[in-house]
C-alpha atoms as a PDB file:
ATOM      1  CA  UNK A   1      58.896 277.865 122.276  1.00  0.00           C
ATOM      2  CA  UNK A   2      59.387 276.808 118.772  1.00  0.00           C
ATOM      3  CA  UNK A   3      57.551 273.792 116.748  1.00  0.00           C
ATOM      4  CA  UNK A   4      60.647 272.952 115.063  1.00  0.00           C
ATOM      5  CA  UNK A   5      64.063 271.025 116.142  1.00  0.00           C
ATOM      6  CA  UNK A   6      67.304 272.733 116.105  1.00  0.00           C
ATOM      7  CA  UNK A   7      68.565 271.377 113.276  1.00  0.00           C
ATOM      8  CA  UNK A   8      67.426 272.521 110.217  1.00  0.00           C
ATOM      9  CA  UNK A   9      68.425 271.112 107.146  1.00  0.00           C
ATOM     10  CA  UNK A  10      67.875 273.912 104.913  1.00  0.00           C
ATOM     11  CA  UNK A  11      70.653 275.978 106.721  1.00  0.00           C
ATOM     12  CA  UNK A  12      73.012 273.855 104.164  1.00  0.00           C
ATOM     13  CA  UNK A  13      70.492 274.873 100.886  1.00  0.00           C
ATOM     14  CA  UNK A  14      70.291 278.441 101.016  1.00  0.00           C
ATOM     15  CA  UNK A  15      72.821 279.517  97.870  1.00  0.00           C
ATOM     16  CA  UNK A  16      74.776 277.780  95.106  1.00  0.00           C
ATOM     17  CA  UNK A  17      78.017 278.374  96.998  1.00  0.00           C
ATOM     18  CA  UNK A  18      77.320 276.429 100.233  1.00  0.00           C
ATOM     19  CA  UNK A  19      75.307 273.824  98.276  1.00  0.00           C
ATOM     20  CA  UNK A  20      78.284 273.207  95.778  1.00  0.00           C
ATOM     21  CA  UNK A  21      80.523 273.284  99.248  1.00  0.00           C
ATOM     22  CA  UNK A  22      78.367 270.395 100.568  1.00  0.00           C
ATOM     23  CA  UNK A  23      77.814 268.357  97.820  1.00  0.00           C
ATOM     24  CA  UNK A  24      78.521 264.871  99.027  1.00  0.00           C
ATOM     25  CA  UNK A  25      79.169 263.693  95.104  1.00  0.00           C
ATOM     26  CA  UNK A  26      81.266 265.468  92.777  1.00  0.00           C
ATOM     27  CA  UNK A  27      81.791 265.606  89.329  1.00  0.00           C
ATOM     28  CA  UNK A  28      85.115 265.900  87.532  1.00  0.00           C
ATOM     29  CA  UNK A  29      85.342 266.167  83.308  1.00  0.00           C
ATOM     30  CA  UNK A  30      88.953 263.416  83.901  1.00  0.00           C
ATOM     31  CA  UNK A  31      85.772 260.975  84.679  1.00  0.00           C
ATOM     32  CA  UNK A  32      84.337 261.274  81.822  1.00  0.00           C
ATOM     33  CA  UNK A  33      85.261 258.383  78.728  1.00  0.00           C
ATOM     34  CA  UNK A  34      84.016 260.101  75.167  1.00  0.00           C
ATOM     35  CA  UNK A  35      82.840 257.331  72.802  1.00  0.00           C
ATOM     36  CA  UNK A  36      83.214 257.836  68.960  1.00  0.00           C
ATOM     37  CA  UNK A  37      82.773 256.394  66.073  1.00  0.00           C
ATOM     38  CA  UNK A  38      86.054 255.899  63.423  1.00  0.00           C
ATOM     39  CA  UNK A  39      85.435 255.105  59.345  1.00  0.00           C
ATOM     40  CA  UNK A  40      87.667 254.441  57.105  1.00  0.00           C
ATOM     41  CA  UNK A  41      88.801 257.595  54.498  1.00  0.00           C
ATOM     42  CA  UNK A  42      89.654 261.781  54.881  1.00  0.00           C
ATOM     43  CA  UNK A  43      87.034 264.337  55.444  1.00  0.00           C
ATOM     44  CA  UNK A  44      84.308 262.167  56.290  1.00  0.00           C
ATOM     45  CA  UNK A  45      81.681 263.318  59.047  1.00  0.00           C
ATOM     46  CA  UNK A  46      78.591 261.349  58.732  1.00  0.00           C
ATOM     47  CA  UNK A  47      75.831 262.913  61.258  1.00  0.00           C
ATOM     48  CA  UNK A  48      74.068 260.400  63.174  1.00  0.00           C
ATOM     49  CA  UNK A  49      70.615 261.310  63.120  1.00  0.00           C
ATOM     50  CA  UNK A  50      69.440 259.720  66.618  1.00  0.00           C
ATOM     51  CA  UNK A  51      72.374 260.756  67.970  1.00  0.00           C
ATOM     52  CA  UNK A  52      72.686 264.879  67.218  1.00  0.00           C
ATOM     53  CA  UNK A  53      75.927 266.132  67.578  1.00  0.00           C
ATOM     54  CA  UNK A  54      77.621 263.278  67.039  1.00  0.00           C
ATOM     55  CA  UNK A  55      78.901 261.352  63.633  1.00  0.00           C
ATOM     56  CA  UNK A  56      80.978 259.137  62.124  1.00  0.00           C
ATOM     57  CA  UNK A  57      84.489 260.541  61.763  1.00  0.00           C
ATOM     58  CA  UNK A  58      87.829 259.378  59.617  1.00  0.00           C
ATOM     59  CA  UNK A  59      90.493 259.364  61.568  1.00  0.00           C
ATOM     60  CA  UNK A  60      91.160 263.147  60.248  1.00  0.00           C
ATOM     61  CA  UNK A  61      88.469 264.097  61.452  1.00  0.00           C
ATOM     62  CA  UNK A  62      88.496 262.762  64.737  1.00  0.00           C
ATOM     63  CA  UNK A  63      91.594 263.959  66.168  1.00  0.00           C
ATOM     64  CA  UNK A  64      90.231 267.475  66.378  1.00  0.00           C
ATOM     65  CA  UNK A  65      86.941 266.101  68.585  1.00  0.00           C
ATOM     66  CA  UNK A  66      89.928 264.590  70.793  1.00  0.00           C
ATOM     67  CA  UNK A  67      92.013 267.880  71.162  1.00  0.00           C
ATOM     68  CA  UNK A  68      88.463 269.887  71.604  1.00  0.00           C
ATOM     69  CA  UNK A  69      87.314 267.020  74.341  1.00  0.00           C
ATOM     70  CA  UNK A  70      90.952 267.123  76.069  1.00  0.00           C
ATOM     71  CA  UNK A  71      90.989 270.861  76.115  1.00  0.00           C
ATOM     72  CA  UNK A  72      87.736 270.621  78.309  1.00  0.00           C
ATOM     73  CA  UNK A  73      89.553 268.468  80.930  1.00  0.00           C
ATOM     74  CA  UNK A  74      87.527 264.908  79.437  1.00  0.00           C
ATOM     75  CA  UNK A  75      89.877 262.173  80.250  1.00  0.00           C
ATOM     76  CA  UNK A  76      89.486 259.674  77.824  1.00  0.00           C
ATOM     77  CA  UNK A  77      88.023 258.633  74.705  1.00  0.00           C
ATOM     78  CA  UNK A  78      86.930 255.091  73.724  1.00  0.00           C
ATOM     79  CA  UNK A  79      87.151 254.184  69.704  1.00  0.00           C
ATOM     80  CA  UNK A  80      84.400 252.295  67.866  1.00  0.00           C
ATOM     81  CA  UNK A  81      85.586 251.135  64.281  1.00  0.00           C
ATOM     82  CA  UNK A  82      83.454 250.803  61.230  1.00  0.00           C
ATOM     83  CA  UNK A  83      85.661 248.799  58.647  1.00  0.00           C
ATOM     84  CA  UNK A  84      85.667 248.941  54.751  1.00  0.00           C
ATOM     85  CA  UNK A  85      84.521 245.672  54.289  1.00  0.00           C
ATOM     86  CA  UNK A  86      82.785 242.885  56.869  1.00  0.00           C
ATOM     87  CA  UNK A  87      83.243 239.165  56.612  1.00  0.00           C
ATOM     88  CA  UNK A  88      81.732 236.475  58.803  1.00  0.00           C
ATOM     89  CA  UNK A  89      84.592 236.085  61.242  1.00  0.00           C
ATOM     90  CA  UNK A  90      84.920 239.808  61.655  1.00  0.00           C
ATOM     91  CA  UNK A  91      88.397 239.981  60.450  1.00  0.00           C
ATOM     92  CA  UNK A  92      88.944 243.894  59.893  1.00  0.00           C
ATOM     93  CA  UNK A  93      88.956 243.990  63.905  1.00  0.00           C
ATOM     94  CA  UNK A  94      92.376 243.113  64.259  1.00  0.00           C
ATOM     95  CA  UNK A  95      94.161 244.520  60.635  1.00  0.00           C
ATOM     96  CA  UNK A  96      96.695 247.406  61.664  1.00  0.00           C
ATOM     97  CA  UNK A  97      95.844 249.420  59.297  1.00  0.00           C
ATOM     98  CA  UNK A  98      92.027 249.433  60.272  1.00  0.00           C
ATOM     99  CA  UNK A  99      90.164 252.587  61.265  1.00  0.00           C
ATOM    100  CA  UNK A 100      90.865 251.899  65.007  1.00  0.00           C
ATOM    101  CA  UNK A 101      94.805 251.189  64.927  1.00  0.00           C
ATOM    102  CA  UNK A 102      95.026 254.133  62.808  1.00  0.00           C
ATOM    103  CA  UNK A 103      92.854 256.375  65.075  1.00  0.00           C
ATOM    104  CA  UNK A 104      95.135 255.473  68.244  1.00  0.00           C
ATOM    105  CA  UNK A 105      97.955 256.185  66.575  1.00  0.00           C
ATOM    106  CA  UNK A 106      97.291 259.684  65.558  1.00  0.00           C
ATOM    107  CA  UNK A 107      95.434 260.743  68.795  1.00  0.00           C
ATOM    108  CA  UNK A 108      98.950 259.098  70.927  1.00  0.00           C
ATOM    109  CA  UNK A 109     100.789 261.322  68.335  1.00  0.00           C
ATOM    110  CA  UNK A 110      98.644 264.830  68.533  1.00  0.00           C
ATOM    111  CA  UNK A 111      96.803 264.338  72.088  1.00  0.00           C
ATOM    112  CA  UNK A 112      98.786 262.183  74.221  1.00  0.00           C
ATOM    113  CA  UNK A 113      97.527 263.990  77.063  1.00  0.00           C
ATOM    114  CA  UNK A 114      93.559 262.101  76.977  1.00  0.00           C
ATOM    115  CA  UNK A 115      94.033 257.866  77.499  1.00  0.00           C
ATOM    116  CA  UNK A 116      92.972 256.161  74.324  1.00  0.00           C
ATOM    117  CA  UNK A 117      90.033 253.237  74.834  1.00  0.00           C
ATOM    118  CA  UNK A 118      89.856 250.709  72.560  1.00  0.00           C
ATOM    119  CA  UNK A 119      86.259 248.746  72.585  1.00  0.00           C
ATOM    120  CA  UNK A 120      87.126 244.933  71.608  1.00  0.00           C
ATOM    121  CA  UNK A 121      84.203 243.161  70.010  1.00  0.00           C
ATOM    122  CA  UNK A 122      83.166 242.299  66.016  1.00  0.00           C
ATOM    123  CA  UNK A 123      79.751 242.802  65.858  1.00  0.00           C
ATOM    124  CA  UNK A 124      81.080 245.654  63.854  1.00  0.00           C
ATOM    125  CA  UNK A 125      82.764 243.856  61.884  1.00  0.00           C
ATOM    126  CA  UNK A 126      81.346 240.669  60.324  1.00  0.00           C
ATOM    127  CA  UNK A 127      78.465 240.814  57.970  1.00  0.00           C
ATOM    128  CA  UNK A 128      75.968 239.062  60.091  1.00  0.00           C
ATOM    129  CA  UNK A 129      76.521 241.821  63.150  1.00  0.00           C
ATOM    130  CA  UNK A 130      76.707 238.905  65.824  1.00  0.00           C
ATOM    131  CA  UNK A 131      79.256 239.451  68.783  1.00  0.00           C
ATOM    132  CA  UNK A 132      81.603 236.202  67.170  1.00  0.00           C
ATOM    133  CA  UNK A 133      82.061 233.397  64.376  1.00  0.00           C
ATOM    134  CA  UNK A 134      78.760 231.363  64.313  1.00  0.00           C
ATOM    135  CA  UNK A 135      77.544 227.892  64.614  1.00  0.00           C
ATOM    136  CA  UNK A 136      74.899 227.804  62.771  1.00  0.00           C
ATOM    137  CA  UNK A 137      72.701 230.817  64.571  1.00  0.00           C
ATOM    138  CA  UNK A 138      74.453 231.131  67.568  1.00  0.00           C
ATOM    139  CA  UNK A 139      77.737 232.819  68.265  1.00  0.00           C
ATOM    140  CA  UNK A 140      80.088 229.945  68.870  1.00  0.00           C
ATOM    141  CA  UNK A 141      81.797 231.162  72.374  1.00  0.00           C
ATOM    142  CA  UNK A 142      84.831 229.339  72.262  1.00  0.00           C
ATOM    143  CA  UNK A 143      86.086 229.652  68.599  1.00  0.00           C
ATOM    144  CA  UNK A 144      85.175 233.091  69.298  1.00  0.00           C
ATOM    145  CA  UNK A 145      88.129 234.062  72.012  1.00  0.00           C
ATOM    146  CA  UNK A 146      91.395 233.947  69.924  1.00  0.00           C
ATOM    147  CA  UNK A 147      89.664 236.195  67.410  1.00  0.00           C
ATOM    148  CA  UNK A 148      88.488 238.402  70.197  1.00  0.00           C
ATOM    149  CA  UNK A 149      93.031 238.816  71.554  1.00  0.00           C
ATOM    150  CA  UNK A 150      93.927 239.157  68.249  1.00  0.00           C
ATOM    151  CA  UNK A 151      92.013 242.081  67.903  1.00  0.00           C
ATOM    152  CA  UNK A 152      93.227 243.084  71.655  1.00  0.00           C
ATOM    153  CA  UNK A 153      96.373 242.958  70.477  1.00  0.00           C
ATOM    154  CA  UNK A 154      96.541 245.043  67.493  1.00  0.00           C
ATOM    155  CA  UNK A 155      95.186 247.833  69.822  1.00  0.00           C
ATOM    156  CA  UNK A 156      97.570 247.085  72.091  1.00  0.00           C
ATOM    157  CA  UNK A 157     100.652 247.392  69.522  1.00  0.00           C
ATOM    158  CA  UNK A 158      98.532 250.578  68.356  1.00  0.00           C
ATOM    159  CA  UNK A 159      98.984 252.392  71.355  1.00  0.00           C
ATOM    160  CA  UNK A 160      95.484 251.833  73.418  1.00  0.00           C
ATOM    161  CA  UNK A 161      95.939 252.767  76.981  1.00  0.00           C
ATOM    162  CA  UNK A 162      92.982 250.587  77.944  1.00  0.00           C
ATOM    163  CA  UNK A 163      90.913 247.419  76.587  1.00  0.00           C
ATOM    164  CA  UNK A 164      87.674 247.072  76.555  1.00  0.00           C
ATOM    165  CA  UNK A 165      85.943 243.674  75.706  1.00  0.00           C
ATOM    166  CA  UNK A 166      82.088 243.895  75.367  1.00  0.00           C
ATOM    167  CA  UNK A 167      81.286 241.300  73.365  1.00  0.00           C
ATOM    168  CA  UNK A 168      80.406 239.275  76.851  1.00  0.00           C
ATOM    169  CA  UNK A 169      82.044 235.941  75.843  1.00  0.00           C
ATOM    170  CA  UNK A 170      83.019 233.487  78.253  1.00  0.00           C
ATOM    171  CA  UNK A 171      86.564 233.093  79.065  1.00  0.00           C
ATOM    172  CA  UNK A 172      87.348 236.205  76.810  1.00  0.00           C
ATOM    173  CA  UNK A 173      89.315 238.494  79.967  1.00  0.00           C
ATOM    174  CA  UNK A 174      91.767 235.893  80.202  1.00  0.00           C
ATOM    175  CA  UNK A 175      92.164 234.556  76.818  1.00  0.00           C
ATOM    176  CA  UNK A 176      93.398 238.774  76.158  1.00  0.00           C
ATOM    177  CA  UNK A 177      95.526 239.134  78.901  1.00  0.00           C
ATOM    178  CA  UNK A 178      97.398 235.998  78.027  1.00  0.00           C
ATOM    179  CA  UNK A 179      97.910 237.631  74.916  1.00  0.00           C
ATOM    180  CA  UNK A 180      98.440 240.637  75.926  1.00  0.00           C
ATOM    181  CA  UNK A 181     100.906 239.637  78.336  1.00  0.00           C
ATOM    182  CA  UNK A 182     102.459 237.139  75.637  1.00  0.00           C
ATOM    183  CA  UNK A 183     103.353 239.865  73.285  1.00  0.00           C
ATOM    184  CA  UNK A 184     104.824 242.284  76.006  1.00  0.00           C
ATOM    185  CA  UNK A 185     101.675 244.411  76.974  1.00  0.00           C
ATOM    186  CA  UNK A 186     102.211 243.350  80.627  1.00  0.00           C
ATOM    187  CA  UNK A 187     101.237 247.109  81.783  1.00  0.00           C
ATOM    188  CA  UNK A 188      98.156 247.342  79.972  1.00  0.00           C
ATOM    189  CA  UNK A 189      95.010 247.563  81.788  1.00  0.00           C
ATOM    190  CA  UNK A 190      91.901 245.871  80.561  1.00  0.00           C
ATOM    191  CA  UNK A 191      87.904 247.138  81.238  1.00  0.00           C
ATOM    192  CA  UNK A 192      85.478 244.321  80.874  1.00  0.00           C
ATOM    193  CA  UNK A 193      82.207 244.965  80.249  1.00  0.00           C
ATOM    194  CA  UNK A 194      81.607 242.509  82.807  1.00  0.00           C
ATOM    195  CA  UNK A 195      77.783 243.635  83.137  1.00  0.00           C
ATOM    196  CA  UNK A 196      76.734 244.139  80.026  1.00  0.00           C
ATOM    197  CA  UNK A 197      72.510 243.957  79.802  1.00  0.00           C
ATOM    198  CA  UNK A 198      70.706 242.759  76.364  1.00  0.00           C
ATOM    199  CA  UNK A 199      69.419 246.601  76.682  1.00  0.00           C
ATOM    200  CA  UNK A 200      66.670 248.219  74.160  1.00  0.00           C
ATOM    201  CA  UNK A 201      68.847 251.507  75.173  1.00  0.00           C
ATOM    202  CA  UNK A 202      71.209 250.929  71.993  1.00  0.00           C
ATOM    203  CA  UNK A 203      69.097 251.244  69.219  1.00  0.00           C
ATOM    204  CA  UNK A 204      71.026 254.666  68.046  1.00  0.00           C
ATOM    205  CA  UNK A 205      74.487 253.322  68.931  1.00  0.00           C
ATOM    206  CA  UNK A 206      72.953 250.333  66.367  1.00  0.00           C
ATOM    207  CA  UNK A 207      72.891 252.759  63.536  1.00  0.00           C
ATOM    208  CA  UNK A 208      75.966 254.533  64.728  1.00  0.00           C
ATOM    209  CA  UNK A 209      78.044 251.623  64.365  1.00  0.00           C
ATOM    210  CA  UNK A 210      76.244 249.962  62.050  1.00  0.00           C
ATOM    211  CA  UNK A 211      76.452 246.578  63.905  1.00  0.00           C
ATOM    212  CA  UNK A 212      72.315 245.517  64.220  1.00  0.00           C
ATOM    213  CA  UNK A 213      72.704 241.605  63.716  1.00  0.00           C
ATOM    214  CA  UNK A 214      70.999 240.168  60.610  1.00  0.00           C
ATOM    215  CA  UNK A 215      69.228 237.947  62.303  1.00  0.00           C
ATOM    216  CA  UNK A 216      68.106 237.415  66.275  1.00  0.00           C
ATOM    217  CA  UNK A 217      69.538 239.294  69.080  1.00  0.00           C
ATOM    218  CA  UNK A 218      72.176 238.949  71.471  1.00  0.00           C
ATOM    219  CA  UNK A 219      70.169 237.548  74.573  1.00  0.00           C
ATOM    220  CA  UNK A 220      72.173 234.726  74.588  1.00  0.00           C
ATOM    221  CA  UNK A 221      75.274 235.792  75.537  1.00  0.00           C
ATOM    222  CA  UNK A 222      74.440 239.806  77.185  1.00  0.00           C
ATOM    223  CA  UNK A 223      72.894 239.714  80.759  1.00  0.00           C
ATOM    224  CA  UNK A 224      68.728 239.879  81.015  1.00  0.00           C
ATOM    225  CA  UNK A 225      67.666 243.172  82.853  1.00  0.00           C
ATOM    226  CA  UNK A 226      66.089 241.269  85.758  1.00  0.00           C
ATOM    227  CA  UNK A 227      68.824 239.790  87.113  1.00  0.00           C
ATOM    228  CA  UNK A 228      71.299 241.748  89.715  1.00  0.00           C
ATOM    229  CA  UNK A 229      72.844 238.907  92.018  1.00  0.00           C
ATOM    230  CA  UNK A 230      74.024 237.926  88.252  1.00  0.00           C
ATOM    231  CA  UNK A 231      75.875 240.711  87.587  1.00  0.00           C
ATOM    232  CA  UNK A 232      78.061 240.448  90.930  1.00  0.00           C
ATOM    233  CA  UNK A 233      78.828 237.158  89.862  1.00  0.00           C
ATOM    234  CA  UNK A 234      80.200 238.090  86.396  1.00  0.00           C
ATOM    235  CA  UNK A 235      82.111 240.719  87.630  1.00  0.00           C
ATOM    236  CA  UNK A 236      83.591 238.441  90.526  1.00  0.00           C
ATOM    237  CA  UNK A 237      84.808 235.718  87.440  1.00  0.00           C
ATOM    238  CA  UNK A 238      86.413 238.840  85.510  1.00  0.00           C
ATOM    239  CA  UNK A 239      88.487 239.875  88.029  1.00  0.00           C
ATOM    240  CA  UNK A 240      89.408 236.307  88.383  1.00  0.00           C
ATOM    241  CA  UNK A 241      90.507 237.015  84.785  1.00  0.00           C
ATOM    242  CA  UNK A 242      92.962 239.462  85.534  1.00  0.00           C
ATOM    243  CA  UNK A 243      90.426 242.873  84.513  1.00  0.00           C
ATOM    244  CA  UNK A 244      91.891 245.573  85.939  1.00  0.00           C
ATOM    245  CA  UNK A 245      88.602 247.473  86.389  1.00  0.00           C
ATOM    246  CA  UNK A 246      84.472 246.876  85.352  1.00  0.00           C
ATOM    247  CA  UNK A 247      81.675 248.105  83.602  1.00  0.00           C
ATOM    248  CA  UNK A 248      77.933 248.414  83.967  1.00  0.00           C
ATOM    249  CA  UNK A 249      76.221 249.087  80.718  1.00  0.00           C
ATOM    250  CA  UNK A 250      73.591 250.770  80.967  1.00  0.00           C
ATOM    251  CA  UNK A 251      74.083 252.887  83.696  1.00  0.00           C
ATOM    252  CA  UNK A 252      70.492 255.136  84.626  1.00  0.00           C
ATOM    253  CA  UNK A 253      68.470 252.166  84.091  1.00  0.00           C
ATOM    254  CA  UNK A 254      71.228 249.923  86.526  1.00  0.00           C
ATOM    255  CA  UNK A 255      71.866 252.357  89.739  1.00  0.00           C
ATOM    256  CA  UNK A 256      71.223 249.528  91.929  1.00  0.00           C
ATOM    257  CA  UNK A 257      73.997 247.153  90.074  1.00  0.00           C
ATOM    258  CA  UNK A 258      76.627 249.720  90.006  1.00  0.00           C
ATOM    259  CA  UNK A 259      76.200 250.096  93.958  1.00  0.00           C
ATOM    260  CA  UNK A 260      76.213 246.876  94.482  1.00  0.00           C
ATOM    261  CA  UNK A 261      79.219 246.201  92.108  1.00  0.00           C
ATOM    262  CA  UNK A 262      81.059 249.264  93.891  1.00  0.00           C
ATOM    263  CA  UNK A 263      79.843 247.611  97.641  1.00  0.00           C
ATOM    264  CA  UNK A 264      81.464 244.466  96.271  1.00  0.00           C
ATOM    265  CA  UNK A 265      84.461 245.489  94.936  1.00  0.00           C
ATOM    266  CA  UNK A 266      87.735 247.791  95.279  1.00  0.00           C
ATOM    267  CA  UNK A 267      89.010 248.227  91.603  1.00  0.00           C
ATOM    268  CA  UNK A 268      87.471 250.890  90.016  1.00  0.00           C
ATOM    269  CA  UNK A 269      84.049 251.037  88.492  1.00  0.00           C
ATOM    270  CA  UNK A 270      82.962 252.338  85.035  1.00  0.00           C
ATOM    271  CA  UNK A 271      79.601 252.726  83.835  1.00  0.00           C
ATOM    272  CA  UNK A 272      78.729 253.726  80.007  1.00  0.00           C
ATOM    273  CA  UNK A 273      75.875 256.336  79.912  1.00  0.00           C
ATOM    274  CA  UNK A 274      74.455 254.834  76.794  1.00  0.00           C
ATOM    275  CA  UNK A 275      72.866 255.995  73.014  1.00  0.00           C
ATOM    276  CA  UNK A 276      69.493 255.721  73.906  1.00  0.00           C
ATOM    277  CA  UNK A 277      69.918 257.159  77.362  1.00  0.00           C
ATOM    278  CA  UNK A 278      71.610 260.401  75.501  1.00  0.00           C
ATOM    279  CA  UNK A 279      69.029 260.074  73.120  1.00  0.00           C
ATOM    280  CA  UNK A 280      66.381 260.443  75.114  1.00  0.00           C
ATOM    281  CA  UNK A 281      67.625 263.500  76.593  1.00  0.00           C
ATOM    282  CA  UNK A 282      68.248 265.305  73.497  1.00  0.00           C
ATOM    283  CA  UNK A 283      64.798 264.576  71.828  1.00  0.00           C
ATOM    284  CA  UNK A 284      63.204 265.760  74.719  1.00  0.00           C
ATOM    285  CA  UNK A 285      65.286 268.906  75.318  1.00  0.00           C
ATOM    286  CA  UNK A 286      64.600 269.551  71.268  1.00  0.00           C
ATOM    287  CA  UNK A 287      60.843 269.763  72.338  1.00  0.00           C
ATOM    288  CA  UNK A 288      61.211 271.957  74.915  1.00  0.00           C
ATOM    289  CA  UNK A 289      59.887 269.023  77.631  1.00  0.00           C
ATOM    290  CA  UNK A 290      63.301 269.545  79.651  1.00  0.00           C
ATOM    291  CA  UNK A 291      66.333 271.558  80.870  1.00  0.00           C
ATOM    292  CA  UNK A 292      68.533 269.267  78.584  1.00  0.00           C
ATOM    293  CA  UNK A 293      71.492 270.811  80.813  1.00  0.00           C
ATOM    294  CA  UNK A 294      70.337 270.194  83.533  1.00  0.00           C
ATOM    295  CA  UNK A 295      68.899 266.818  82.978  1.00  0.00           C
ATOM    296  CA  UNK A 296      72.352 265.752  81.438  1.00  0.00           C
ATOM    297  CA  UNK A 297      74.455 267.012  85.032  1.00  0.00           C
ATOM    298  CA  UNK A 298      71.465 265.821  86.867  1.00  0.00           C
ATOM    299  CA  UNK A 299      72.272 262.138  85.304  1.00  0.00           C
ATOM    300  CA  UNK A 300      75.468 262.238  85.322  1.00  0.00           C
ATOM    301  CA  UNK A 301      75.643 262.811  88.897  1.00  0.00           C
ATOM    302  CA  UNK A 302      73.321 259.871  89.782  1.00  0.00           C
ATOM    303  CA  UNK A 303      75.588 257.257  88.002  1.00  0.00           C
ATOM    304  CA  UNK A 304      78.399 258.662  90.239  1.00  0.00           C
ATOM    305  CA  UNK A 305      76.096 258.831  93.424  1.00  0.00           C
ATOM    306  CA  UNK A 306      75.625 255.153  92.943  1.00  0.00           C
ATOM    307  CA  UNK A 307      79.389 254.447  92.950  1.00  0.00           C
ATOM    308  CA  UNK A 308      81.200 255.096  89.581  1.00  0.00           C
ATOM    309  CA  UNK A 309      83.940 256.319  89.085  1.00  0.00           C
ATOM    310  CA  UNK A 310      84.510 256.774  85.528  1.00  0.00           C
ATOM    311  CA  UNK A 311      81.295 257.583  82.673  1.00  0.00           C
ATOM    312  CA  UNK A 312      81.389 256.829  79.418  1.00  0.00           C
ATOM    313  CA  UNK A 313      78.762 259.625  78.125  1.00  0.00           C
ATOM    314  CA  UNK A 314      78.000 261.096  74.867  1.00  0.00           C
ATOM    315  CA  UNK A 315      77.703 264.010  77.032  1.00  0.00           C
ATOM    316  CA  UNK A 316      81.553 263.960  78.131  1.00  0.00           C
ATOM    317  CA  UNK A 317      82.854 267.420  76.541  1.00  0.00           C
ATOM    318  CA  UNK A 318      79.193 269.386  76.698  1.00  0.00           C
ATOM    319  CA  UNK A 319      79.210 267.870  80.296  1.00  0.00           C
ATOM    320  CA  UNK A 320      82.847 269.203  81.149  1.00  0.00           C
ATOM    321  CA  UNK A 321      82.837 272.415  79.668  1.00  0.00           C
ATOM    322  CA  UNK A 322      79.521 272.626  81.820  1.00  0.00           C
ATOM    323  CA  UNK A 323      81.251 271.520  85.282  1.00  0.00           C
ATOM    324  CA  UNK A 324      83.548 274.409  83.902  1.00  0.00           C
ATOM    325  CA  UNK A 325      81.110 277.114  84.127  1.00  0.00           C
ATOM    326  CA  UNK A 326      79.575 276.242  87.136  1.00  0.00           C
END
């Protein structure tokens, strides 16, 4: 008589085709969100050196990475803007004729086919790289919010298909979709970076957008990594708020909040894959330390595993054309 039971599990492991048949989570390049970074100008592509493969891109220049990332099957992209001048209330985040405006406008004219993102925050934008106008050293929340629509707004009137506010304010879900709402953009869906953790994974997108704050850190206002129950509760107020759909940023280093946000909730989830987590995986597949394929699908997968449903990656068309070939 046989040792073992009748069920074995390696019946279902025995060749790529039955394991991709099985797989119990599956990735699809429409969930992937492609972040980039928009400068004012033409025919400027400025590599970002922790970030290979990726720069900072004039609006010429970036509706070409949009038609290459739609022609891979990515489904969105989500626009970082790097203004011509910073002041201290961050004002070139809501002028129409800023690099992000612009940017939506040509991508809704030559690629209507991927949804257009539009991060709202102005830590990019005022010359002490804090999330808001300051009291003295500390981002004053309140003064803060109608600088936050404004900027909503001009997206909105741009063309944005979503809205993303990450600067983690108080109050600041609301305060856009009353604007939004007040100036006709009823239909427009809004992302909130509901869990958004005071990370040491951004260093790179630091230097990408070139928003490191003069002085202190954001602690204040961004979630601290030890707290979970935390993020539920932030997310539960933002929906309150009228978002239309959350993020977890981070995502590998918060699996356990992004199941616990997706156990919670029924809109969908979004977690952003972030600079230093891409970073990571590229210096070590550079050194030879890793299957940087591999490790990038492998990653991906986890983040969806623990429940979301879209991924903002760095990875997004590498990752799709992958998916592609598989």
């Amino acid at each position: 008589m046989s040792q073992y039971p009748t069920t074995r599990s390696r019946r279902l492991r025995r060749s790529e085709a039955l394991r991709r048949q099985v797989a119990e989570t599956r990735l699809h390049p429409a969930s992937f969100v492609l972040p980039l970074f928009v400068v004012p100008g033409r025919g400027v592509s400025n590599p970002i050196g922790s970030m290979p493969g990726h720069s900072q891109l004039s609006v010429d220049e970036v509706v070409p990475v949009v038609k290459e990332a739609a022609a891979a099957g990515v489904g969105g992209v989500m626009l970082f803007g790097l203004p011509a001048s910073k002041d201290e209330t961050g004002s070139g985040a809501w002028d129409p004729s800023g690099p992000v405006p612009t940017a939506i406008r040509a991508i809704k004219d030559q690629a209507e086919e991927i949804t257009v993102w539009a991060d709202v925050c102005l830590c990019e934008y005022t010359s002490h790289g804090h999330c808001g106008v300051l009291d003295g050293e500390v981002v004053d929340n309140d003064r803060t919010l109608p600088l936050l629509a404004q900027a909503a707004t001009a997206y909105a009137a741009a063309g944005a298909d979503v809205i993303a506010p990450s600067d983690m304010m108080d109050g600041r879900v609301a305060t856009i979709r009353e604007a939004l709402d007040e100036t006709g953009h009823l239909e427009l869906a809004i992302c909130s970076y509901s869990a958004k953790y005071a990370s040491a994974y951004y260093g790179p997108f630091r230097e990408a957008a070139e928003s490191a704050p003069a002085f202190g850190d954001r602690r204040t206002h961004q979630m601290d990594p030890p707290n979970a129950r935390e993020a539920l509760a932030e997310v539960t107020l933002d929906l309150a708020e009228g978002a239309d759909m959350v993020m977890i940023k981070p995502a590998g280093p918060y699996l356990d909040v992004i199941a616990a946000v997706r156990a919670r909730t029924d809109v969908p989830v979004v977690a952003y894959q972030v600079s230093g987590e891409y970073a990571m995986v590229e210096a070590a597949s550079a050194n030879g330390w890793i299957d940087g394929d591999r490790v990038m699908l492998e990653s991906l997968t986890a983040i969806a595993r623990a429940g979301a449903g879209i991924t903002l990656t760095y990875f997004a068309t590498r990752a799709a054309r992958a998916l592609s070939e598989v």
